[in-house]
PDB file of N, CA and C in Angstrom:
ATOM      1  N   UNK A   1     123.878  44.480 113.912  1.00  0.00           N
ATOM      2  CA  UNK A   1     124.440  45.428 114.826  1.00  0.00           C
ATOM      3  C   UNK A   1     124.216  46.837 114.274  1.00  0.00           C
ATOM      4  N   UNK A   2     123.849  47.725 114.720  1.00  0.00           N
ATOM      5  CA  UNK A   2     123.415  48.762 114.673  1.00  0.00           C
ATOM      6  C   UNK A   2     124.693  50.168 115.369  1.00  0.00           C
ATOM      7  N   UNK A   3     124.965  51.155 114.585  1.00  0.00           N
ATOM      8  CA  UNK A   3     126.120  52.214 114.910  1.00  0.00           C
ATOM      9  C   UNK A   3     124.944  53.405 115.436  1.00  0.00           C
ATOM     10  N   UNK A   4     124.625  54.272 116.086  1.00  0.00           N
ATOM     11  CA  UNK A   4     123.834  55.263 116.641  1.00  0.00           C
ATOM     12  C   UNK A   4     122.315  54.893 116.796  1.00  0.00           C
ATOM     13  N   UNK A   5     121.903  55.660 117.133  1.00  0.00           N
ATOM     14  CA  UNK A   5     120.041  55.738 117.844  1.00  0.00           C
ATOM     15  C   UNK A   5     119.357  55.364 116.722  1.00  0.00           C
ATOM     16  N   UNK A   6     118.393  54.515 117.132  1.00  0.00           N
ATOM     17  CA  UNK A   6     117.835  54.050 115.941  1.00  0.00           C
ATOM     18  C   UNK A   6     116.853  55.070 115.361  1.00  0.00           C
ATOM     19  N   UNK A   7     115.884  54.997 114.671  1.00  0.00           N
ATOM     20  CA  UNK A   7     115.414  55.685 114.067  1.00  0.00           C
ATOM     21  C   UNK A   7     113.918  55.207 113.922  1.00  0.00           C
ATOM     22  N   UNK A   8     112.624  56.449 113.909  1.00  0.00           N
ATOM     23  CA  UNK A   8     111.645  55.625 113.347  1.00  0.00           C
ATOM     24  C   UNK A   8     110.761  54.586 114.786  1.00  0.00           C
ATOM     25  N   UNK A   9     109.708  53.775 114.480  1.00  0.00           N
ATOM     26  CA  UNK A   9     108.699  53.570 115.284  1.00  0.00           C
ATOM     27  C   UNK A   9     109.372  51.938 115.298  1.00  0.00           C
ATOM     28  N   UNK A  10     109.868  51.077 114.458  1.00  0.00           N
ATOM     29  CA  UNK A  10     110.489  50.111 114.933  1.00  0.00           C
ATOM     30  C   UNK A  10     110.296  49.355 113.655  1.00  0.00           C
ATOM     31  N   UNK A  11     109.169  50.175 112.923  1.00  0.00           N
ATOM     32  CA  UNK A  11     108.472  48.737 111.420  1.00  0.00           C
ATOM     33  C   UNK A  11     109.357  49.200 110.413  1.00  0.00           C
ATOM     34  N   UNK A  12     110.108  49.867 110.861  1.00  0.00           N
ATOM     35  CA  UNK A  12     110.810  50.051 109.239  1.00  0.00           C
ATOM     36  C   UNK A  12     110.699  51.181 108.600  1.00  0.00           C
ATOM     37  N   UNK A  13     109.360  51.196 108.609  1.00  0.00           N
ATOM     38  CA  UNK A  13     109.127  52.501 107.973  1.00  0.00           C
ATOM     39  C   UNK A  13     109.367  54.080 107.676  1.00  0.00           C
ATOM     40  N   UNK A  14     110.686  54.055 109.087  1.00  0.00           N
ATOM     41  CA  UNK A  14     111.087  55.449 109.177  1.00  0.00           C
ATOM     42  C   UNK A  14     110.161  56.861 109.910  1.00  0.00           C
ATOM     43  N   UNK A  15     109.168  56.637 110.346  1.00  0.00           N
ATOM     44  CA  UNK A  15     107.973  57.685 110.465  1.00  0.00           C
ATOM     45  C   UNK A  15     108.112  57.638 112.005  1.00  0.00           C
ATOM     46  N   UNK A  16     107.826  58.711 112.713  1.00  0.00           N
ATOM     47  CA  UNK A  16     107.884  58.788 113.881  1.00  0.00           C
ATOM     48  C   UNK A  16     106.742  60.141 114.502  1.00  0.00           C
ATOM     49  N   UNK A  17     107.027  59.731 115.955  1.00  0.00           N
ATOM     50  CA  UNK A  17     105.517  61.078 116.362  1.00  0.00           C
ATOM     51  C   UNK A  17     106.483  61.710 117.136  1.00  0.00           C
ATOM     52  N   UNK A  18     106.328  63.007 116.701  1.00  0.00           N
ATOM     53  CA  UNK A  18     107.263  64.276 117.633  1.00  0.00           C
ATOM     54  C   UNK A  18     106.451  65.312 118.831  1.00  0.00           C
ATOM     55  N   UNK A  19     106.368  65.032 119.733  1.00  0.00           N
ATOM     56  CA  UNK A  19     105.757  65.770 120.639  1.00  0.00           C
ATOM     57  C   UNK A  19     106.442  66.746 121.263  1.00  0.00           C
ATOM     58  N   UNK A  20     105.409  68.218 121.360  1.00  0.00           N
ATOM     59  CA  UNK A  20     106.069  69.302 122.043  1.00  0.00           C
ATOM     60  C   UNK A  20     106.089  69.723 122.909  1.00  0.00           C
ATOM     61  N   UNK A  21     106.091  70.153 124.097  1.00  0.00           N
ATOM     62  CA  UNK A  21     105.135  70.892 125.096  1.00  0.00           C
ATOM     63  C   UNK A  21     105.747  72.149 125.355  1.00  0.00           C
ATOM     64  N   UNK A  22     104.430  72.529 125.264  1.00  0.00           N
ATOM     65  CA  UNK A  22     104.036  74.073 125.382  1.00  0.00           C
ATOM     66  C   UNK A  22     104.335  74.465 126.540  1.00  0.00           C
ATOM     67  N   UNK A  23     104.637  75.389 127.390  1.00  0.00           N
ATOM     68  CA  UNK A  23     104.149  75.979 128.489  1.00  0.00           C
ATOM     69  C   UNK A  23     103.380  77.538 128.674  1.00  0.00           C
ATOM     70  N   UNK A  24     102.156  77.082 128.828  1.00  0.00           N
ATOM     71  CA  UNK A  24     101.285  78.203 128.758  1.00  0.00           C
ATOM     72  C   UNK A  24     101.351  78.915 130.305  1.00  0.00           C
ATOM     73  N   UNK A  25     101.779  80.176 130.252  1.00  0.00           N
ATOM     74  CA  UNK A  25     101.867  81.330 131.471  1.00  0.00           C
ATOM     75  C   UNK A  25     100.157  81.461 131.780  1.00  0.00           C
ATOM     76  N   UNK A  26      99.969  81.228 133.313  1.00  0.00           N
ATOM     77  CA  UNK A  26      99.038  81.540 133.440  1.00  0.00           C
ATOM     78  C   UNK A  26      98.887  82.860 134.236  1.00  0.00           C
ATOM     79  N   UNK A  27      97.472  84.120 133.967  1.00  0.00           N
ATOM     80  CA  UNK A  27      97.446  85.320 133.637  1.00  0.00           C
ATOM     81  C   UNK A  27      96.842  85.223 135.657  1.00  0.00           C
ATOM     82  N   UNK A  28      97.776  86.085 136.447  1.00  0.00           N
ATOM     83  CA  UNK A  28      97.872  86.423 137.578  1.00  0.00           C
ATOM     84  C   UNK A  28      96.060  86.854 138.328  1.00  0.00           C
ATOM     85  N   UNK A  29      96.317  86.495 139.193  1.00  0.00           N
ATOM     86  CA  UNK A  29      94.242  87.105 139.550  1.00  0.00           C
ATOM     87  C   UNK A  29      94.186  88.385 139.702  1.00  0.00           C
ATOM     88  N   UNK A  30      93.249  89.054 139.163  1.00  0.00           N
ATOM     89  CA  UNK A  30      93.279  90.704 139.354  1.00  0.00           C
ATOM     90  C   UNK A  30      92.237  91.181 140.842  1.00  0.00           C
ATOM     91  N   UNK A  31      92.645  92.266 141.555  1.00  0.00           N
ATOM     92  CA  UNK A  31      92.034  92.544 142.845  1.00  0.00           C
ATOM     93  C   UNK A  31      91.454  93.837 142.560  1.00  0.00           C
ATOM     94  N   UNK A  32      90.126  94.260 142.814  1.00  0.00           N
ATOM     95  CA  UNK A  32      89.844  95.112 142.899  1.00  0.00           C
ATOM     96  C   UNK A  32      90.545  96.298 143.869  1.00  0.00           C
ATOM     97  N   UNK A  33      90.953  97.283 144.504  1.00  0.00           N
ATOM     98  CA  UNK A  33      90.854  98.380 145.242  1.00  0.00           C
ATOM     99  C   UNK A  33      89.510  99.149 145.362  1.00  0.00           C
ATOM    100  N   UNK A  34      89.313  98.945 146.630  1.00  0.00           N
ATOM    101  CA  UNK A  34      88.253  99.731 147.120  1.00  0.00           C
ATOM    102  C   UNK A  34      87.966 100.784 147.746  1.00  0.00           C
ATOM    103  N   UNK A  35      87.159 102.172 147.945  1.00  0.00           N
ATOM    104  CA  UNK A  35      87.235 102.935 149.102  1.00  0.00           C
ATOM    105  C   UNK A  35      85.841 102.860 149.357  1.00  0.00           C
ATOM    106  N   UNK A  36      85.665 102.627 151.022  1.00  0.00           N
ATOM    107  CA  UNK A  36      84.419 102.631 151.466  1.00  0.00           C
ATOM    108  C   UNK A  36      84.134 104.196 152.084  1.00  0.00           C
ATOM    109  N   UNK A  37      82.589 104.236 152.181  1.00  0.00           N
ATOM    110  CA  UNK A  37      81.769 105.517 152.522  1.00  0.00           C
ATOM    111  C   UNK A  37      82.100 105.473 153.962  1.00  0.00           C
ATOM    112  N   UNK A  38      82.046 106.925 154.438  1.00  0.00           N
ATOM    113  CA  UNK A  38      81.878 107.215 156.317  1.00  0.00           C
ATOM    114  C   UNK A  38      81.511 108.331 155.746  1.00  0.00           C
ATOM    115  N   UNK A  39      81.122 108.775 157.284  1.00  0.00           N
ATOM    116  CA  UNK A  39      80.773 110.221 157.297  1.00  0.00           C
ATOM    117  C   UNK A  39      81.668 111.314 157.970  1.00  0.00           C
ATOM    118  N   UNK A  40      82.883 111.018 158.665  1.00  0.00           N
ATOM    119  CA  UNK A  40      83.832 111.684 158.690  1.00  0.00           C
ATOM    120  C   UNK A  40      84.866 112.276 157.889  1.00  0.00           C
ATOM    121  N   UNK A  41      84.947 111.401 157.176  1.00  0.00           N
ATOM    122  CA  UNK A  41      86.233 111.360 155.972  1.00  0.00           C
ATOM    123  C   UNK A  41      86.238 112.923 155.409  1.00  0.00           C
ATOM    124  N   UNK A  42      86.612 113.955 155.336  1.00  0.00           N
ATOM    125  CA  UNK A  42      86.754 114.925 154.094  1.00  0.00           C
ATOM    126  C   UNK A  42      86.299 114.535 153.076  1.00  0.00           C
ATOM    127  N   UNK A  43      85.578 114.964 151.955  1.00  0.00           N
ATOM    128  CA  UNK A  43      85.618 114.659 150.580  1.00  0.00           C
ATOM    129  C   UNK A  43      86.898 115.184 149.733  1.00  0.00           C
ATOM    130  N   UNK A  44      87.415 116.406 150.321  1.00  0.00           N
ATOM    131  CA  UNK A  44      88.666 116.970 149.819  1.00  0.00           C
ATOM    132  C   UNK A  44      89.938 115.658 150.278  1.00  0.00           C
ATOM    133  N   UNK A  45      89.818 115.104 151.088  1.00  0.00           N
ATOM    134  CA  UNK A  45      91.212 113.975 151.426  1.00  0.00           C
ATOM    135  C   UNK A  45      90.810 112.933 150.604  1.00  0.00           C
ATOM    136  N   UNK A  46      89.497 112.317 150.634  1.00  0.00           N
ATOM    137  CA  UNK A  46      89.370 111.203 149.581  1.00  0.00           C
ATOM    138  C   UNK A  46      89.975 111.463 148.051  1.00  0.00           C
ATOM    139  N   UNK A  47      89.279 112.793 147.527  1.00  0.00           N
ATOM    140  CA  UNK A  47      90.248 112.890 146.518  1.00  0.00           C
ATOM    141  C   UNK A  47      91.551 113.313 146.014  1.00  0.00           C
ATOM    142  N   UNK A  48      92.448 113.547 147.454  1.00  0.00           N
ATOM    143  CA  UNK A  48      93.373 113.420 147.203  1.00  0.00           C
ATOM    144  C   UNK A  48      94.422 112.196 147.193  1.00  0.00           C
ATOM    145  N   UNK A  49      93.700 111.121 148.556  1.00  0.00           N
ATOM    146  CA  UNK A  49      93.995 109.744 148.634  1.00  0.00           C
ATOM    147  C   UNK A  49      93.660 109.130 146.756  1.00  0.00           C
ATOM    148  N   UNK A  50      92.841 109.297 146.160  1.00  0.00           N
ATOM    149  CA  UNK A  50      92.981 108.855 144.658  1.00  0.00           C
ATOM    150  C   UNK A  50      93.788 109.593 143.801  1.00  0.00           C
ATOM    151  N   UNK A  51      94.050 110.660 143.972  1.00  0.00           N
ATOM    152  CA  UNK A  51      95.194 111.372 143.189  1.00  0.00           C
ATOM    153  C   UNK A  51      96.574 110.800 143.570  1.00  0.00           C
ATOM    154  N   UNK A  52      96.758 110.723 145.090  1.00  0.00           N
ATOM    155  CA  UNK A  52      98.247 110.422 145.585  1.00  0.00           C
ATOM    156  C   UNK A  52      98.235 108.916 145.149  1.00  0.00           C
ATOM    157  N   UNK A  53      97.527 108.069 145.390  1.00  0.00           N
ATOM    158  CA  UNK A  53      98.104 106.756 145.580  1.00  0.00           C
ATOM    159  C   UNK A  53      97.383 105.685 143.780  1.00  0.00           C
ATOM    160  N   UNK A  54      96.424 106.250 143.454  1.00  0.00           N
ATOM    161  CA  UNK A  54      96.068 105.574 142.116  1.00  0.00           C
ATOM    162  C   UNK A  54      96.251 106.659 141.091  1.00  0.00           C
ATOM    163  N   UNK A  55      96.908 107.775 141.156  1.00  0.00           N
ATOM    164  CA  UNK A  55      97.589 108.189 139.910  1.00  0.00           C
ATOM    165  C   UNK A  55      96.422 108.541 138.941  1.00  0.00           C
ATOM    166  N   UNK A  56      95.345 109.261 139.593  1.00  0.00           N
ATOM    167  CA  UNK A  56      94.195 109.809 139.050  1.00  0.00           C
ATOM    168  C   UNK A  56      94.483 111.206 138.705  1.00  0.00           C
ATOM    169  N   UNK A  57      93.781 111.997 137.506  1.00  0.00           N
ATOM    170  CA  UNK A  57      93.284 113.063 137.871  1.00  0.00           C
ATOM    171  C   UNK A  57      92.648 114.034 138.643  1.00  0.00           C
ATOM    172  N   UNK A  58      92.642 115.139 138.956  1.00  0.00           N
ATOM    173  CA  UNK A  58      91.458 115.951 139.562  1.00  0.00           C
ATOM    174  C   UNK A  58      90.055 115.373 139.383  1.00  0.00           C
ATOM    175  N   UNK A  59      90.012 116.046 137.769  1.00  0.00           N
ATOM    176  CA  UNK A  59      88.292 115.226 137.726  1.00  0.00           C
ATOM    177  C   UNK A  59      88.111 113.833 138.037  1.00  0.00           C
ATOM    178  N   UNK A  60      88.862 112.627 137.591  1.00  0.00           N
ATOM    179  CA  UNK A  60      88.562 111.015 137.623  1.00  0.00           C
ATOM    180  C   UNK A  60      88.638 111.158 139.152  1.00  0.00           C
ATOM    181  N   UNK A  61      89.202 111.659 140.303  1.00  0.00           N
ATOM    182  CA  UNK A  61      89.419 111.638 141.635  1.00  0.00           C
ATOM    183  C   UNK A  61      88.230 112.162 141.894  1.00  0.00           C
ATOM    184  N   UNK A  62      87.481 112.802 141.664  1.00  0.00           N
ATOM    185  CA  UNK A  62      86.264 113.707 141.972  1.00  0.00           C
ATOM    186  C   UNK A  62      85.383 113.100 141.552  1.00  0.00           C
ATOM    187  N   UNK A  63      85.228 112.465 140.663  1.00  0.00           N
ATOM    188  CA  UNK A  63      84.286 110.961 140.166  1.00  0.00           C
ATOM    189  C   UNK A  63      84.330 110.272 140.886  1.00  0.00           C
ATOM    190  N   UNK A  64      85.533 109.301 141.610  1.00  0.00           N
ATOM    191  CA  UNK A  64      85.370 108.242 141.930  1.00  0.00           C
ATOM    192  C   UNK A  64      84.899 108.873 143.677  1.00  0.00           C
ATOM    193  N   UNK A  65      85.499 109.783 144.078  1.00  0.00           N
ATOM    194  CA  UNK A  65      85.329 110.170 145.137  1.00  0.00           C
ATOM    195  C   UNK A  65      83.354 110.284 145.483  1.00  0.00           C
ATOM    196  N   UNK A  66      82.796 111.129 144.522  1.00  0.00           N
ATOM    197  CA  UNK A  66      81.402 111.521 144.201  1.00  0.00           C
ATOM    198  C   UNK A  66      80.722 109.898 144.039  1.00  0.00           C
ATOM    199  N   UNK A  67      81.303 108.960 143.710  1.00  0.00           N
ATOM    200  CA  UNK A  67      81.114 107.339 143.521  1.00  0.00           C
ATOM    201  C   UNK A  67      81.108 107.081 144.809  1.00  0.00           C
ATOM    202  N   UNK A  68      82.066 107.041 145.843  1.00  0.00           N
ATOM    203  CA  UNK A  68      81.801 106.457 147.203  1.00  0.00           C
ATOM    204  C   UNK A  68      80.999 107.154 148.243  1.00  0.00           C
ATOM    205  N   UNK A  69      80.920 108.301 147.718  1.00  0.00           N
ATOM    206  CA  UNK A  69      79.994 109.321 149.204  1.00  0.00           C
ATOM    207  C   UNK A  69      78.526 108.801 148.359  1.00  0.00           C
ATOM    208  N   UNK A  70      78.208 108.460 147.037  1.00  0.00           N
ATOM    209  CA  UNK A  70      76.647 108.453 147.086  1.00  0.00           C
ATOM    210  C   UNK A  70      76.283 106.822 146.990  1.00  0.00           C
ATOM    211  N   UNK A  71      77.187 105.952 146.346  1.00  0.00           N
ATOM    212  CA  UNK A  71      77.266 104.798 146.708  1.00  0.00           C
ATOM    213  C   UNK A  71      77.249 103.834 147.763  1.00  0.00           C
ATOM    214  N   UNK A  72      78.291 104.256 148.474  1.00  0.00           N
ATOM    215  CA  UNK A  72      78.873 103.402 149.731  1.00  0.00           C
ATOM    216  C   UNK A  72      80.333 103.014 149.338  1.00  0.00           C
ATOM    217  N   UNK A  73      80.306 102.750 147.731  1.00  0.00           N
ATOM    218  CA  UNK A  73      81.869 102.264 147.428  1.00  0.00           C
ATOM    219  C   UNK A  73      82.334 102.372 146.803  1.00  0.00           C
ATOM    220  N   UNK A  74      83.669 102.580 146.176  1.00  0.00           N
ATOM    221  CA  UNK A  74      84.090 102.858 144.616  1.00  0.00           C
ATOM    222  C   UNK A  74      85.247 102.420 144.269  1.00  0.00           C
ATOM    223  N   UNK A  75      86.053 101.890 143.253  1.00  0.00           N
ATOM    224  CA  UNK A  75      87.040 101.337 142.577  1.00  0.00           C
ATOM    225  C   UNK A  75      87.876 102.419 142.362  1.00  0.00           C
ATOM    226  N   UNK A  76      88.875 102.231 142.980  1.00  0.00           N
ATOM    227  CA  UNK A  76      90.208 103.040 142.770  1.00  0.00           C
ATOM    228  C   UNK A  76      90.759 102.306 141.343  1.00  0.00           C
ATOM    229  N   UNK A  77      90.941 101.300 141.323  1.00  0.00           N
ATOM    230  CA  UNK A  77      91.536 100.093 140.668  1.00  0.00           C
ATOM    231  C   UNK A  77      91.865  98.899 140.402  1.00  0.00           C
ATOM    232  N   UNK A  78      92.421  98.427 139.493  1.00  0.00           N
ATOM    233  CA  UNK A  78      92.539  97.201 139.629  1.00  0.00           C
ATOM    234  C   UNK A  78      93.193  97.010 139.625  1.00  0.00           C
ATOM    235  N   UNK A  79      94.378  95.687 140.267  1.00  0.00           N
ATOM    236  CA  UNK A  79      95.951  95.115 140.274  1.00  0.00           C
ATOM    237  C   UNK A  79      95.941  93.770 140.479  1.00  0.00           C
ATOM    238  N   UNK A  80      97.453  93.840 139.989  1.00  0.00           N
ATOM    239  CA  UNK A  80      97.585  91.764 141.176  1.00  0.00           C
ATOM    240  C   UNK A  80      97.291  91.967 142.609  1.00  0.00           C
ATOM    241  N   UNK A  81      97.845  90.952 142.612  1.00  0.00           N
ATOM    242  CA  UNK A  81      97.783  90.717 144.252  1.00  0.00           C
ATOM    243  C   UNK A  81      98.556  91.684 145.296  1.00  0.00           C
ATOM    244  N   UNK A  82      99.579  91.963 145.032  1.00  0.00           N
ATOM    245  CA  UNK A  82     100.410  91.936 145.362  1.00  0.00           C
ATOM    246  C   UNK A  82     100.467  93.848 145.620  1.00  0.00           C
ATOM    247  N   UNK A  83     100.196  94.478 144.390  1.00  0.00           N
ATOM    248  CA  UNK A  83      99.987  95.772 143.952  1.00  0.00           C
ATOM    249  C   UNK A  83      99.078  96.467 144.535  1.00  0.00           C
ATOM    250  N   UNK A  84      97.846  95.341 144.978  1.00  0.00           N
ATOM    251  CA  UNK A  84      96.577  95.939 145.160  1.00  0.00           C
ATOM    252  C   UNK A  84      96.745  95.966 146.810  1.00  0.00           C
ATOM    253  N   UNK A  85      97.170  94.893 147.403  1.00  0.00           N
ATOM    254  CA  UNK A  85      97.461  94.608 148.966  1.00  0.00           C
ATOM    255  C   UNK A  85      98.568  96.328 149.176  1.00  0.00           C
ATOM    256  N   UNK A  86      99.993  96.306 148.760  1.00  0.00           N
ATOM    257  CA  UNK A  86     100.269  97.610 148.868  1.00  0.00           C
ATOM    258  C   UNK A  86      99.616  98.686 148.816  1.00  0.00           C
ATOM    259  N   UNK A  87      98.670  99.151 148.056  1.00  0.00           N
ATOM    260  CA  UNK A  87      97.943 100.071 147.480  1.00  0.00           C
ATOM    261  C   UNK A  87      97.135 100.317 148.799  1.00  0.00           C
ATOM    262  N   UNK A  88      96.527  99.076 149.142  1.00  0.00           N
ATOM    263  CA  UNK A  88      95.584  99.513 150.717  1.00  0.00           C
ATOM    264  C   UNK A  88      96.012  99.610 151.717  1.00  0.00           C
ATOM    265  N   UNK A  89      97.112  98.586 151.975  1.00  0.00           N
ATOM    266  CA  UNK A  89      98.427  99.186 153.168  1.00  0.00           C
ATOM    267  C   UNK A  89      98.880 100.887 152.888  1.00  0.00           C
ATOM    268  N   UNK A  90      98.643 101.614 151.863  1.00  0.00           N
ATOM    269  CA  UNK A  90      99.641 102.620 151.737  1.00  0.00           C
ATOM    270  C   UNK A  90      98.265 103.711 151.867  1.00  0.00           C
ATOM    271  N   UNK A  91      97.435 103.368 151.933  1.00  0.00           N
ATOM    272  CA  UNK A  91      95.989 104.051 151.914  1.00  0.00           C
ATOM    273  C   UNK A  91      95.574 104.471 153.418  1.00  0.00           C
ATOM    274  N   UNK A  92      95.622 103.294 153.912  1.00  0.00           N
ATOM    275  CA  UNK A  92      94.780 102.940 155.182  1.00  0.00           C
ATOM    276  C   UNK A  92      96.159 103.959 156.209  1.00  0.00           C
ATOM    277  N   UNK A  93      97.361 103.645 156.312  1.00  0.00           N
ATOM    278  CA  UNK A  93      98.221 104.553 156.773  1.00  0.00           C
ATOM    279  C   UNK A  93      98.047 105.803 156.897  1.00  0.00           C
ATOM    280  N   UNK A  94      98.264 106.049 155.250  1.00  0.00           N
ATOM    281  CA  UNK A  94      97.869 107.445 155.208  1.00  0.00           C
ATOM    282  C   UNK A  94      96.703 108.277 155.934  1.00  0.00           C
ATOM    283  N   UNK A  95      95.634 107.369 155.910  1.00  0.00           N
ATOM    284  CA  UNK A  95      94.591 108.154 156.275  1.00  0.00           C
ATOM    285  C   UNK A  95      94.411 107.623 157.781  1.00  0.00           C
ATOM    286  N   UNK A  96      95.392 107.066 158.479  1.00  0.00           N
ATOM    287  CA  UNK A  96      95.184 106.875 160.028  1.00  0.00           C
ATOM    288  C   UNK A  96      95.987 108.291 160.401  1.00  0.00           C
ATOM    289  N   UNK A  97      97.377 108.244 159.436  1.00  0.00           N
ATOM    290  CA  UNK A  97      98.065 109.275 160.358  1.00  0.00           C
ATOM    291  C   UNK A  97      97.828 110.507 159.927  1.00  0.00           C
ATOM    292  N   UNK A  98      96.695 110.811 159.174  1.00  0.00           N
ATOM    293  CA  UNK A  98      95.504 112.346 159.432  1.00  0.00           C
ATOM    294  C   UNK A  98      94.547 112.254 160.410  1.00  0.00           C
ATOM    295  N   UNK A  99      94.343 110.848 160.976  1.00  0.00           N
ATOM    296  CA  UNK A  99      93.642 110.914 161.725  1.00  0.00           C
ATOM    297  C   UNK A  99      91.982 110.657 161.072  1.00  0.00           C
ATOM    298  N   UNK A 100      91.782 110.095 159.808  1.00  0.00           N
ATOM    299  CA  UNK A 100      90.391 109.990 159.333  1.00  0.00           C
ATOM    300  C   UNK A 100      90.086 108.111 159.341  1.00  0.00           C
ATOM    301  N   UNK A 101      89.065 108.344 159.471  1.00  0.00           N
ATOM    302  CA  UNK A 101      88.464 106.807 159.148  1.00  0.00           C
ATOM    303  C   UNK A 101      88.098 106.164 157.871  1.00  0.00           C
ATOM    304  N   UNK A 102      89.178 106.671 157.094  1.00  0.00           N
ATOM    305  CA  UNK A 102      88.494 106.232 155.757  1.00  0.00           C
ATOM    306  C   UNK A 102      89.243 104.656 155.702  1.00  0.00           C
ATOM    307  N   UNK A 103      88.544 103.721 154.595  1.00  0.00           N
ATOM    308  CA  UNK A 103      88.510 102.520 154.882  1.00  0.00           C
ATOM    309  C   UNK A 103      88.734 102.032 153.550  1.00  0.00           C
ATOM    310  N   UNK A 104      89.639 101.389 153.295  1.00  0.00           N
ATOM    311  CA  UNK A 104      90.467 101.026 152.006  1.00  0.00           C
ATOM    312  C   UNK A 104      90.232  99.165 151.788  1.00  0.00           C
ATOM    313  N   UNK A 105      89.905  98.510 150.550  1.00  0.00           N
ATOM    314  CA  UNK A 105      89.672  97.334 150.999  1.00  0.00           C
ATOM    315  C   UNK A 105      90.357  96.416 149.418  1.00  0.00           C
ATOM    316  N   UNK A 106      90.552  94.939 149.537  1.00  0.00           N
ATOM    317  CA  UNK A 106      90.384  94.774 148.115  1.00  0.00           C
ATOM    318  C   UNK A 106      89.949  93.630 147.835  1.00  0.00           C
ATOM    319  N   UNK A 107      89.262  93.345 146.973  1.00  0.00           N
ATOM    320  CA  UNK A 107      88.461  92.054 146.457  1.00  0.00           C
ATOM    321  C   UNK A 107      88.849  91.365 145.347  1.00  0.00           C
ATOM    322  N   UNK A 108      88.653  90.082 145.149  1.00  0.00           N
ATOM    323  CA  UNK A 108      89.316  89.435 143.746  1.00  0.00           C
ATOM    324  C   UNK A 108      88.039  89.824 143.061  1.00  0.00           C
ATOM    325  N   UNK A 109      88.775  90.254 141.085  1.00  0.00           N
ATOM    326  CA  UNK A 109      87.865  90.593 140.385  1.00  0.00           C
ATOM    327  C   UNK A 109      87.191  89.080 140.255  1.00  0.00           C
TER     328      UNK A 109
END
């Protein structure tokens, strides 16, 4: 007869296997932000749409801006999902209720 949990693999021997589990966080998908080229848009509103809403500089706004008029497209940034979807909802607004066609988009990296 035996008083508490036994002990050990059953031979006697006392030795046993201790298993752990881990839980590994997995790292969220990142989305590009995009601004596409037109030929209406201001170049002065594009770079302010990257100053107001991705927290750019003058010059980095004037880069990325100078990126989509000779390109076709340029990276505001990168985010989750979630960050990046706001970011173009808060874009595309903006630049309806000036009245421009500029065109905000986002892609998984």
């Amino acid at each position: 007869m035996t008083n508490g949990p036994q002990r050990g693999n059953g031979d006697g021997t006392g030795s046993e296997l201790v298993t752990k589990t881990r839980t590994v966080a997995k790292r969220p998908n990142l989305y590009r932000v995009l601004l596409l080229n037109d030929d209406y848009t201001p170049m002065e509103f594009v770079v302010h749409v990257v100053e107001r809403f991705f927290q750019k500089n003058r010059e980095e706004a004037t880069r990325i801006m100078l990126h989509v008029h000779h390109h076709g497209v340029g990276e505001c940034g990168v985010f989750t999902y979630e960050v990046a979807e706001t970011k173009v909802t808060q874009v595309m607004d903006f630049a309806r209720k000036h009245q421009h066609p500029l065109q905000c988009v986002m892609e998984k990296k």
